[in-house]
C-alpha atoms as a PDB file:
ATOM      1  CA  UNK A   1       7.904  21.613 -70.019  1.00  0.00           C
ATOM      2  CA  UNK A   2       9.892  24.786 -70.048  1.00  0.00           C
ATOM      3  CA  UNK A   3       8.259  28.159 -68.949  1.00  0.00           C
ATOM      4  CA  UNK A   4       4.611  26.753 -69.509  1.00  0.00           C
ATOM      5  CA  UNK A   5       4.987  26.512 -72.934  1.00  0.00           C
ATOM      6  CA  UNK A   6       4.998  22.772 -74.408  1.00  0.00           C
ATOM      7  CA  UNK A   7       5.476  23.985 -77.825  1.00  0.00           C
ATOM      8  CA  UNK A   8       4.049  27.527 -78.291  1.00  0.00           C
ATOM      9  CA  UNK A   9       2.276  30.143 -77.219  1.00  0.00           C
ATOM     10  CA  UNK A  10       0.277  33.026 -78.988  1.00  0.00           C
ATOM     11  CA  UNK A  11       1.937  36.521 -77.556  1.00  0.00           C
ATOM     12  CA  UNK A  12       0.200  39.144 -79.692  1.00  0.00           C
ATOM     13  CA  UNK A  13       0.685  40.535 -83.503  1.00  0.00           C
ATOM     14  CA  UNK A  14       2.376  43.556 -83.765  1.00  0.00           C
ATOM     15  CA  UNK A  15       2.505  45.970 -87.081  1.00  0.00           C
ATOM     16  CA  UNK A  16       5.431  45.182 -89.141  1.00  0.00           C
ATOM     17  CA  UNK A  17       4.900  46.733 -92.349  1.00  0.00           C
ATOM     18  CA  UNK A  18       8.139  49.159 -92.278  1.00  0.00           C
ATOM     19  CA  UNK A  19      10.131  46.288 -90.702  1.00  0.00           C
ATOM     20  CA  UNK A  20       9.369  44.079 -93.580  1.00  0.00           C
ATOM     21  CA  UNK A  21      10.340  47.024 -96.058  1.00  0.00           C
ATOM     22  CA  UNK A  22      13.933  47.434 -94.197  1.00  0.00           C
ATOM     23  CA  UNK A  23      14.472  43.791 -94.134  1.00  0.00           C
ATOM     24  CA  UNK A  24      13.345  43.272 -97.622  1.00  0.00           C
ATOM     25  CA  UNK A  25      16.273  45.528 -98.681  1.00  0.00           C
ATOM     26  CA  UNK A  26      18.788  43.451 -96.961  1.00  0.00           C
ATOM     27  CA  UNK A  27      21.686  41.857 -99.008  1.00  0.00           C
ATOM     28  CA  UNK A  28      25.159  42.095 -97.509  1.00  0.00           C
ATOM     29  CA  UNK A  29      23.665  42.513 -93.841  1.00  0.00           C
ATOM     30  CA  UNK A  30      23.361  38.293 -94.312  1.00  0.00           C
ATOM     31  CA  UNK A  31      26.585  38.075 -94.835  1.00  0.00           C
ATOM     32  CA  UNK A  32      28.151  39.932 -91.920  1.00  0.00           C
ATOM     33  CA  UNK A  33      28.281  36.907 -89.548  1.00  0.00           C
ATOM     34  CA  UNK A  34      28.021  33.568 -90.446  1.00  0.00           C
ATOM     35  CA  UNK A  35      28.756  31.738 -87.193  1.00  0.00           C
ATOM     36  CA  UNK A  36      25.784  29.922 -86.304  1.00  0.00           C
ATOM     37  CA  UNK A  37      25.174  28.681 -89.653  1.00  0.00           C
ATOM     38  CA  UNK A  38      29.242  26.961 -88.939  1.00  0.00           C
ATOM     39  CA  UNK A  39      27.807  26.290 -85.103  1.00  0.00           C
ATOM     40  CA  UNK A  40      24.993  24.634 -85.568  1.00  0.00           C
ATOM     41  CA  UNK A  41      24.482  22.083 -88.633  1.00  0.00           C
ATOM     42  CA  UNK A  42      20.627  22.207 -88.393  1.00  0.00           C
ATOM     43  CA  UNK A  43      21.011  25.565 -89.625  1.00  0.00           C
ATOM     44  CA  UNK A  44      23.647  25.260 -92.327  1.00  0.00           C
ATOM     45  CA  UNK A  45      20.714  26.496 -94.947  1.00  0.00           C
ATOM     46  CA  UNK A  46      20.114  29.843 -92.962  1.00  0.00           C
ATOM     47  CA  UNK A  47      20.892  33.177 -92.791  1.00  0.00           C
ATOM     48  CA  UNK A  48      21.407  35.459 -89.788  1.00  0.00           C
ATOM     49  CA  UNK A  49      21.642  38.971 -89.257  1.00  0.00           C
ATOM     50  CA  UNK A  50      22.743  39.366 -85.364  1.00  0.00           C
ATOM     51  CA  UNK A  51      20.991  42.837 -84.074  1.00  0.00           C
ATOM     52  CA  UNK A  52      22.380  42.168 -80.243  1.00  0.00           C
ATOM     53  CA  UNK A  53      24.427  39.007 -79.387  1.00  0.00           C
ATOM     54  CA  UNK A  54      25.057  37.294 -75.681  1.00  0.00           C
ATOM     55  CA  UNK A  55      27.159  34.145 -75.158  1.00  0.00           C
ATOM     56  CA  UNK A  56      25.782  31.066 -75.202  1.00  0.00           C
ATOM     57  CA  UNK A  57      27.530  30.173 -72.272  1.00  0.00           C
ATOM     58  CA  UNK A  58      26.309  32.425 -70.087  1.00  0.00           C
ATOM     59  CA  UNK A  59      25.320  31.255 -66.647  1.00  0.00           C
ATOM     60  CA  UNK A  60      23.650  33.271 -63.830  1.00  0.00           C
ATOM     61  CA  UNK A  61      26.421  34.611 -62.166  1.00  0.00           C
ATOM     62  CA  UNK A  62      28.445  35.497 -64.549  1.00  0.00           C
ATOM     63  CA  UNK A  63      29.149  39.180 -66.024  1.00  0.00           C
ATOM     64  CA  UNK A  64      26.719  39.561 -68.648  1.00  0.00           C
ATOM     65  CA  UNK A  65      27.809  41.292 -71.766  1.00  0.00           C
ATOM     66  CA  UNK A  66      25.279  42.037 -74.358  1.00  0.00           C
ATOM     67  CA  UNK A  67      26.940  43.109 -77.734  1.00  0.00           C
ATOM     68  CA  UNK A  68      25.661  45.702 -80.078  1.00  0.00           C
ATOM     69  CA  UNK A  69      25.853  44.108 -83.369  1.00  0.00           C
ATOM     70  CA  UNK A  70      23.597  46.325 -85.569  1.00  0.00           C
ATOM     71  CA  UNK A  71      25.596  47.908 -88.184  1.00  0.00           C
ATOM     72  CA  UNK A  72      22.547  50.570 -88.130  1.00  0.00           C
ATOM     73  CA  UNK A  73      20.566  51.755 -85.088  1.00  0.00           C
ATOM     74  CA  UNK A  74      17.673  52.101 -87.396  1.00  0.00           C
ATOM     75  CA  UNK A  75      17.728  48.323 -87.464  1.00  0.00           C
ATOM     76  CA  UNK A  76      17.250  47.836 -83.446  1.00  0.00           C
ATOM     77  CA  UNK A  77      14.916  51.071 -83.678  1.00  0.00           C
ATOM     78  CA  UNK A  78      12.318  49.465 -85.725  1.00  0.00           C
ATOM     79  CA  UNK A  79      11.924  46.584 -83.830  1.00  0.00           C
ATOM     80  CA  UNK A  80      12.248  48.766 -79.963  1.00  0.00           C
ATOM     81  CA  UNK A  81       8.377  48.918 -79.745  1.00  0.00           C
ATOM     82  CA  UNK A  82       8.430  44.696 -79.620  1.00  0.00           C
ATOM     83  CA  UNK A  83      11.232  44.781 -77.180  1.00  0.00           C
ATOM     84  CA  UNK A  84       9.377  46.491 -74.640  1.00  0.00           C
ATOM     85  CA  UNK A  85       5.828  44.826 -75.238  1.00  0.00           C
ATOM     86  CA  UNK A  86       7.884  41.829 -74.726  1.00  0.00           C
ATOM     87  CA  UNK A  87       9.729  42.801 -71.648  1.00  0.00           C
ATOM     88  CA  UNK A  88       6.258  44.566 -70.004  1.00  0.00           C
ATOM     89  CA  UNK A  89       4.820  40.825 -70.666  1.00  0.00           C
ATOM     90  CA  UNK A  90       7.715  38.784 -69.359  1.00  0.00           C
ATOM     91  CA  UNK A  91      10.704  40.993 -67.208  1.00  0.00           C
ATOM     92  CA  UNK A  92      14.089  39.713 -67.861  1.00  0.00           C
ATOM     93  CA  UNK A  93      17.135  40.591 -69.598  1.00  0.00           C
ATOM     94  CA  UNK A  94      16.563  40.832 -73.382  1.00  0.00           C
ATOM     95  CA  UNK A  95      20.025  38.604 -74.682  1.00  0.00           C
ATOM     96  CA  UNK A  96      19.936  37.793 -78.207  1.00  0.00           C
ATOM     97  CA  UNK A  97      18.208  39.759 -80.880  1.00  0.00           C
ATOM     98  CA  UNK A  98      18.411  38.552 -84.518  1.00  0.00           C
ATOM     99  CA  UNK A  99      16.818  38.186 -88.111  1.00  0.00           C
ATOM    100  CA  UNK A 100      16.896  34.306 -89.525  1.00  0.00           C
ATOM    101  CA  UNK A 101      16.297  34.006 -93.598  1.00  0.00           C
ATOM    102  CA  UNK A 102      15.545  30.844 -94.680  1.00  0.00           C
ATOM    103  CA  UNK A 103      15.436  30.707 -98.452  1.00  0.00           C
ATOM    104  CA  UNK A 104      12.866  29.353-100.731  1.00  0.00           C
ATOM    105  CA  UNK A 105      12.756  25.274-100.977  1.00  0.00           C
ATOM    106  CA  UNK A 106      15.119  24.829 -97.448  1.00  0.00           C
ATOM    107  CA  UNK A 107      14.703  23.246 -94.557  1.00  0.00           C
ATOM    108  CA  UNK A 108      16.112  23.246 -90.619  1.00  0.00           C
ATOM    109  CA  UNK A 109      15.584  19.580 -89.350  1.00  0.00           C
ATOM    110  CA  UNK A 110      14.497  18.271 -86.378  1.00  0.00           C
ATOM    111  CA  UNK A 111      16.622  19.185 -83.578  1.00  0.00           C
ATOM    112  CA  UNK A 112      16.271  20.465 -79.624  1.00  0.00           C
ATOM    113  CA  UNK A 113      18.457  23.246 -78.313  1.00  0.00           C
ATOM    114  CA  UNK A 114      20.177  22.478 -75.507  1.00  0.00           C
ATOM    115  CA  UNK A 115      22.900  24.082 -72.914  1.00  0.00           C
ATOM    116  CA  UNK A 116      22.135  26.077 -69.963  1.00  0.00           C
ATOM    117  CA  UNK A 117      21.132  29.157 -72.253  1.00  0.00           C
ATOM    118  CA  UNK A 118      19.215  28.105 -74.760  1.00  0.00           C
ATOM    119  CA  UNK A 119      17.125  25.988 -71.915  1.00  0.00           C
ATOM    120  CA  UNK A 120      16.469  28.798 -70.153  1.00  0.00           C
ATOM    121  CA  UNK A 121      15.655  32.061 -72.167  1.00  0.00           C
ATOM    122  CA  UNK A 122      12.083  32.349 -73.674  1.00  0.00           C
ATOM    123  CA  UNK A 123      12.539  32.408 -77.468  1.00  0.00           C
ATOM    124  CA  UNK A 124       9.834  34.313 -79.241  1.00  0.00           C
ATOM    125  CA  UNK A 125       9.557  34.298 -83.260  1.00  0.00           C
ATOM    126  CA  UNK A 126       7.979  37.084 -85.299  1.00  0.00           C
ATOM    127  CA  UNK A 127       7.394  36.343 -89.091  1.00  0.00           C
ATOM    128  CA  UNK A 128       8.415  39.383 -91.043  1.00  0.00           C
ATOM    129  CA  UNK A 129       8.601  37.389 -94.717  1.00  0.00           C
ATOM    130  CA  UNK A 130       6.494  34.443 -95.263  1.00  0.00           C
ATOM    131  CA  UNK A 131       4.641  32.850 -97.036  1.00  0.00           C
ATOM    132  CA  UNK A 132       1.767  30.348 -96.981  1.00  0.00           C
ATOM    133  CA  UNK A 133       4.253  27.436 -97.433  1.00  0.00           C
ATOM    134  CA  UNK A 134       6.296  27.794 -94.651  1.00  0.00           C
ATOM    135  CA  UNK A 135       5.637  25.441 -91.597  1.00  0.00           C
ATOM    136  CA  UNK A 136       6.828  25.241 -88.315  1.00  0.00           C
ATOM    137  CA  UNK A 137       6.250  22.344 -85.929  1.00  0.00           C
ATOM    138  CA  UNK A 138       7.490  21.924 -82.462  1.00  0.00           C
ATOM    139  CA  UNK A 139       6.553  18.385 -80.926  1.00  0.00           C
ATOM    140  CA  UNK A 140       4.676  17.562 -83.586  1.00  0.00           C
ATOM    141  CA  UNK A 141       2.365  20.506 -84.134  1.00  0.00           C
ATOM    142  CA  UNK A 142       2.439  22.333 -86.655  1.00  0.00           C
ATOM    143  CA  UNK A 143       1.994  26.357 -87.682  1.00  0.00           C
ATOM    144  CA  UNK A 144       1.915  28.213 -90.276  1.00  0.00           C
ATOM    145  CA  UNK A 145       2.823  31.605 -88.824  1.00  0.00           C
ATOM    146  CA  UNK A 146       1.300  34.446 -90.402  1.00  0.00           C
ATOM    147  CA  UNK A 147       3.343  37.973 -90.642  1.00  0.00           C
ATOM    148  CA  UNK A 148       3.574  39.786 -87.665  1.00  0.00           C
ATOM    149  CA  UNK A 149       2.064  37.136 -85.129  1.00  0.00           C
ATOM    150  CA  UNK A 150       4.488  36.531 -81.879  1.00  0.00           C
ATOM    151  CA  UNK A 151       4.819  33.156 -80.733  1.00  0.00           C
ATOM    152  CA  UNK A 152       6.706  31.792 -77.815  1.00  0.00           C
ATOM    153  CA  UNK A 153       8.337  28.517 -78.776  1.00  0.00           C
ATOM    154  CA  UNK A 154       9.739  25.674 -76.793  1.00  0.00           C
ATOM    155  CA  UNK A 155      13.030  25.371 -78.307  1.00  0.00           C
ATOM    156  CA  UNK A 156      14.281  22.907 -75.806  1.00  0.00           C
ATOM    157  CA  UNK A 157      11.639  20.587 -77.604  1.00  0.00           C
ATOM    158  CA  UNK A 158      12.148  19.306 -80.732  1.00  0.00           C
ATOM    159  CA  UNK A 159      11.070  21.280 -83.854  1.00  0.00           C
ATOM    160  CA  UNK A 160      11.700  21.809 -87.328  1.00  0.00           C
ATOM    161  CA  UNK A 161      10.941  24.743 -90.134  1.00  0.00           C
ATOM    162  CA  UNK A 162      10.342  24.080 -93.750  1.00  0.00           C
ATOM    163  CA  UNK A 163       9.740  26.600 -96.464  1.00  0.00           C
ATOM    164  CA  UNK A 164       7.755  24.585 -99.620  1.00  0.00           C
ATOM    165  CA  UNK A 165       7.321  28.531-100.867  1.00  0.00           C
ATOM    166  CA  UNK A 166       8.819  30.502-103.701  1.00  0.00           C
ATOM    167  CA  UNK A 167      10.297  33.200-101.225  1.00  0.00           C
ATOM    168  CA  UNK A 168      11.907  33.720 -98.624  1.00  0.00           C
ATOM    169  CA  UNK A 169      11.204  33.425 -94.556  1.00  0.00           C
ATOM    170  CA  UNK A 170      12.830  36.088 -92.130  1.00  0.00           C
ATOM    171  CA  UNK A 171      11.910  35.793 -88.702  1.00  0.00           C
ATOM    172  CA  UNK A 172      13.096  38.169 -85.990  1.00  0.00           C
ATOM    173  CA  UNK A 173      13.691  36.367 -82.933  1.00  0.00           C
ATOM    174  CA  UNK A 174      14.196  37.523 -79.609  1.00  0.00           C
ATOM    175  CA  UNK A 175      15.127  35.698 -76.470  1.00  0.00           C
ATOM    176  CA  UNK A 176      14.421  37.077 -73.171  1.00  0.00           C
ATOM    177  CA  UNK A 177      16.512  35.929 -70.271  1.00  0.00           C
ATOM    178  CA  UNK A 178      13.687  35.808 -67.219  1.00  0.00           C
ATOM    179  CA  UNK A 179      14.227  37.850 -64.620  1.00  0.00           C
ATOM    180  CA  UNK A 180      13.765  34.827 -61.967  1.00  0.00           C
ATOM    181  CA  UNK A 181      16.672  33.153 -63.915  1.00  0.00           C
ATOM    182  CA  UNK A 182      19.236  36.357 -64.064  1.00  0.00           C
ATOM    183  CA  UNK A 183      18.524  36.822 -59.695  1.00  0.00           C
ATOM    184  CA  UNK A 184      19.598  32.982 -59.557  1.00  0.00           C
ATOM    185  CA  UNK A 185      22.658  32.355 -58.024  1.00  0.00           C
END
């Protein structure tokens, strides 16, 4: 069971009424980077739009180098005031940062992450678009997130998202390296 969490946990909901209006104006920002939709089959079907990126193969020990990906600071701006309830909840290094669309009638299948980083941040998912169609299930439960809630996920266990909607899901995610973990050597 990683970090206490066998498949979620409730954090909080936070207001994201003017993130939803940014994000609902996106277009090119999906197609910026399209590496982990090449990396990782499960989410062939997805869209990403990296705010802050950090190597998956980091280990503690190593230099860290989080990357500034936002192509505007508005974009990290609105989302700050999650950041840092986050990090007052659970200290660490805050590693990646990103929005994940995925569109109307697609799926990511059942899969586990795995490698030393993804089995070792905490992964939290906000829903900024969704709709009442979109489930989530991590070892076998299922969710239906509702806009704005913050949930902690096991992502190490395995889970699955499918939107059965007429729009579009965006998450933002953010994974928080713990603080316990960075002091490791």
């Amino acid at each position: 069971m990683k970090n206490n969490v066998s498949s979620y946990r409730y954090i909080d909901t936070f207001d994201v009424s003017e993130i939803s209006k940014s994000v609902s104006r996106f277009d090119k920002e999906w197609a910026i980077d399209t590496s982990r939709q090449h990396m990782f089959k499960e989410h062939k079907d997805t869209y990403t739009y990296m705010i802050q990126n950090f190597p998956l193969t980091w280990t503690p020990g190593s230099e860290i180098n989080v990357e500034k990906k936002y192509v505007k600071e508005e974009h990290y701006l609105e989302i700050k005031h999650i950041i840092d309830s986050l990090l007052s909840i659970h200290p660490g290094l805050v590693a990646r940062v990103m929005y994940i669309k995925l569109p109307s009638k697609k799926n990511v299948p059942h899969h586990r992450d795995s490698g030393w980083y993804l089995s070792n941040v905490r992964r939290f998912h906000i829903p900024i678009l969704t709709n009442d169609k979109v489930s989530y299930t991590v070892n076998d439960e299922l969710k239906f997130m509702k806009v704005g809630e913050c949930w902690e996920i096991n992502n190490t266990a395995y889970h699955s998202v499918f939107n059965d909607g007429d729009t579009d899901r965006v998450h933002l995610v953010v994974d928080i390296i713990p603080e316990e973990v960075l002091n490791e050597n």
